[in-house]
N, C-alpha and C. Protein backbone atom coordinates (compact mmCIF):
# COMPACT_ATOMS: atom_id res chain seq x y z
N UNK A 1 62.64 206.48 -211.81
CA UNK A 1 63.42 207.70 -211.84
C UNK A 1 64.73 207.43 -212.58
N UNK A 2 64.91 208.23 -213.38
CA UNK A 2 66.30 208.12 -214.17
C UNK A 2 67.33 208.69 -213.77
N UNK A 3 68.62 208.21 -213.62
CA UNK A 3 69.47 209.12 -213.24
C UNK A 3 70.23 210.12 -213.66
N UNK A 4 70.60 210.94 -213.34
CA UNK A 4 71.14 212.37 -214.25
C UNK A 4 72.19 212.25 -215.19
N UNK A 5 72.84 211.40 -214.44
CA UNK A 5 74.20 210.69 -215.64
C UNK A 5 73.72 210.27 -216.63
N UNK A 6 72.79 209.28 -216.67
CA UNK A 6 71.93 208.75 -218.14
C UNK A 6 71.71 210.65 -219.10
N UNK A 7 71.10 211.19 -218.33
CA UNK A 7 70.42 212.54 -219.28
C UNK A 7 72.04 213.12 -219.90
N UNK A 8 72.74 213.28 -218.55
CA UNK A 8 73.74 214.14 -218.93
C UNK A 8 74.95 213.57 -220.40
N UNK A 9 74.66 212.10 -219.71
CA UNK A 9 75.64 211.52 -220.83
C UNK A 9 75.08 211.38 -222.34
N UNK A 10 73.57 211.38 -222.59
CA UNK A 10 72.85 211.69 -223.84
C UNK A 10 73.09 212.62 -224.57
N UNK A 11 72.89 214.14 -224.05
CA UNK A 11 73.54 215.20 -223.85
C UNK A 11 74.86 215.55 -224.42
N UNK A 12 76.11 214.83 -223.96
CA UNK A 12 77.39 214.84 -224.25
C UNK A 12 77.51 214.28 -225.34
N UNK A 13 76.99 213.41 -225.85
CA UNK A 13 77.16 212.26 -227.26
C UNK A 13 76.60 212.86 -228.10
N UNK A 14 75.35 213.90 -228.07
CA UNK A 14 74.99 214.78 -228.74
C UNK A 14 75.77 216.11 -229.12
N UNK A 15 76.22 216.47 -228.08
CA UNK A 15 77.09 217.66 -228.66
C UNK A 15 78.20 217.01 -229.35
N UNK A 16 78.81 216.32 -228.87
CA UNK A 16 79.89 215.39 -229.22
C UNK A 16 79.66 215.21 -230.87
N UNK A 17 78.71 214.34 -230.96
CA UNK A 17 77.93 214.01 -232.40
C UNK A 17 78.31 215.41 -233.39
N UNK A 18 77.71 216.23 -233.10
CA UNK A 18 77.29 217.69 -233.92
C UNK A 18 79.07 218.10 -233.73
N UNK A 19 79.38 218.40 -233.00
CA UNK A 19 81.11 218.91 -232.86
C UNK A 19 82.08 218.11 -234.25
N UNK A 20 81.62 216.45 -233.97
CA UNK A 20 82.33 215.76 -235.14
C UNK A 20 81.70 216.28 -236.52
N UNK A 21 80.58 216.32 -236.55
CA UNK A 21 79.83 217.04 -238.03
C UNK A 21 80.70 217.93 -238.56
N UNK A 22 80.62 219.16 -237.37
CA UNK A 22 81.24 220.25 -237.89
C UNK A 22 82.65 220.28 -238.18
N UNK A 23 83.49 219.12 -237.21
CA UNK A 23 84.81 219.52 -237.64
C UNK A 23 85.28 218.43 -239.26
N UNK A 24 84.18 218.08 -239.65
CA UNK A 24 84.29 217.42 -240.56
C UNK A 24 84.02 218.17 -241.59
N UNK A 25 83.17 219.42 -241.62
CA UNK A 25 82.26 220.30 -242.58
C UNK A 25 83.28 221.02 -242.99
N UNK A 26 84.50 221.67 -241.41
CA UNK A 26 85.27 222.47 -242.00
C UNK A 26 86.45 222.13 -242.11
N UNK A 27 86.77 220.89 -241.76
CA UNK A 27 88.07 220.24 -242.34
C UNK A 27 88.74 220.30 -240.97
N UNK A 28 88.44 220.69 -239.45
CA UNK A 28 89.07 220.68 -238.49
C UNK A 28 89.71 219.49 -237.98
N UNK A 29 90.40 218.59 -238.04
CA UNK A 29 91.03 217.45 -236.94
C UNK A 29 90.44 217.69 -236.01
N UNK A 30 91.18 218.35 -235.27
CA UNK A 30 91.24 218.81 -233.63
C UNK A 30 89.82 218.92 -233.41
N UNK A 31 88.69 219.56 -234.05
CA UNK A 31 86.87 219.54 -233.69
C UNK A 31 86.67 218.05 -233.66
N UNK A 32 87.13 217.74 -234.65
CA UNK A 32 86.56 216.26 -234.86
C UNK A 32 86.91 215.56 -233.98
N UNK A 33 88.22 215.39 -233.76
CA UNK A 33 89.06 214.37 -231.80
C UNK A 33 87.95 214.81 -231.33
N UNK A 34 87.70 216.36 -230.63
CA UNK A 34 87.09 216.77 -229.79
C UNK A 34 85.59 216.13 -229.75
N UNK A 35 85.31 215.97 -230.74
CA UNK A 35 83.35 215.73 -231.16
C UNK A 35 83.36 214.18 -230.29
N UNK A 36 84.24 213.37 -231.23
CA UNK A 36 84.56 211.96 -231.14
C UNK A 36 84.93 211.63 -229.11
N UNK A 37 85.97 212.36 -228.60
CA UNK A 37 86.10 212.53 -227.25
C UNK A 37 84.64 212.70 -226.09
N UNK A 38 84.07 213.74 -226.68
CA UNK A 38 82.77 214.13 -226.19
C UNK A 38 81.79 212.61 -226.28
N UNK A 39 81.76 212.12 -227.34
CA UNK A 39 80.61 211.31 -227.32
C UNK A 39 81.19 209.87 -226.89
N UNK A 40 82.76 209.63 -226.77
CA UNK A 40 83.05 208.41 -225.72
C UNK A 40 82.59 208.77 -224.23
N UNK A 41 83.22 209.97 -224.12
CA UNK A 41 82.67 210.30 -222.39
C UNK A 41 81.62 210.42 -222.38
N UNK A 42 80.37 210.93 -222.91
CA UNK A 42 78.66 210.59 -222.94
C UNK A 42 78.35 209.15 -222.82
N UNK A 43 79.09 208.40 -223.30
CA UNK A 43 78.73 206.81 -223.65
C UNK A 43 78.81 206.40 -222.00
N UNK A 44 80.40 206.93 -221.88
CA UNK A 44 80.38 205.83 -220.09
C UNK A 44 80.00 206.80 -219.34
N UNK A 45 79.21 208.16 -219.28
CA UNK A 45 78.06 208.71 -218.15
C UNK A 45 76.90 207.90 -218.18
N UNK A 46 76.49 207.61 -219.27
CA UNK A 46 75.22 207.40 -219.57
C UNK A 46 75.24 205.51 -218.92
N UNK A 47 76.39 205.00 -219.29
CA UNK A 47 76.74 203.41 -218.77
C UNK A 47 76.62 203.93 -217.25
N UNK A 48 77.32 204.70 -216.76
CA UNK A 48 77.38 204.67 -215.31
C UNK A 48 75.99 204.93 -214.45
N UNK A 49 75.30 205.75 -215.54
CA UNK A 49 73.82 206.21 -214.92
C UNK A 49 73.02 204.94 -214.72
N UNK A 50 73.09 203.74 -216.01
CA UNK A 50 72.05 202.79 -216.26
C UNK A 50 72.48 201.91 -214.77
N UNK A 51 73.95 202.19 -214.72
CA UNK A 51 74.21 201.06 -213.51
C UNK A 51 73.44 201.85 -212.20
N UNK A 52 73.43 202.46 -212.21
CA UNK A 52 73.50 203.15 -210.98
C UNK A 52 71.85 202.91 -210.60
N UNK A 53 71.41 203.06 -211.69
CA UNK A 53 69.61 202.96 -212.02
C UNK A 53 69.24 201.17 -211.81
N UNK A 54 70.05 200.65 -212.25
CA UNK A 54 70.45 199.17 -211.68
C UNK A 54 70.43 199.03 -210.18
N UNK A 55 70.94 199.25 -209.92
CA UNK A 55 71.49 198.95 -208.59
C UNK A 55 70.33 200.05 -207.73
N UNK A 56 69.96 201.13 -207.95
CA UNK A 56 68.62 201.74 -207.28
C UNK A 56 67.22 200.64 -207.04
N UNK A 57 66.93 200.04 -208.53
CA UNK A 57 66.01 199.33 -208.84
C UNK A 57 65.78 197.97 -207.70
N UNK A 58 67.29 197.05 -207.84
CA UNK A 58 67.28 196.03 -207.27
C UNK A 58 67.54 196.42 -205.54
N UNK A 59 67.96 197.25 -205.13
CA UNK A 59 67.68 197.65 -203.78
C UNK A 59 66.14 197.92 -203.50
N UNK A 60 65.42 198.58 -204.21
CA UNK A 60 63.81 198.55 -204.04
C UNK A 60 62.85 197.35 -203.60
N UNK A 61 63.53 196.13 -204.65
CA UNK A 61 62.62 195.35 -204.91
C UNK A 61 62.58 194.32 -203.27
């Protein structure tokens, strides 16, 4: 079972991703921080999910 933070933080790095595209397409700064912001905070959901999926796993075993 995966944890939702992993999905959610995929998710965020993706919009994140596409946000930097665009504020690059139209010359925005501020989209682009924003894109770039989005896909650091996706990075450590998605870190926090794997741990968490860690630590689920080795309690099982």
């Amino acid at each position: 079972m995966v944890d939702h933070n992993r999905i959610d933080g995929a998710a965020k790095q993706v919009k994140g991703n596409i946000k930097e595209a665009v504020g690059k397409v139209t010359g925005n700064d501020r989209t682009v921080a924003e894109g770039k912001a989005d896909q650091a905070a996706g990075k450590v959901q998605s870190k926090v999910g794997e741990a968490k999926d860690k630590v689920r796993d080795a309690v099982k075993r």
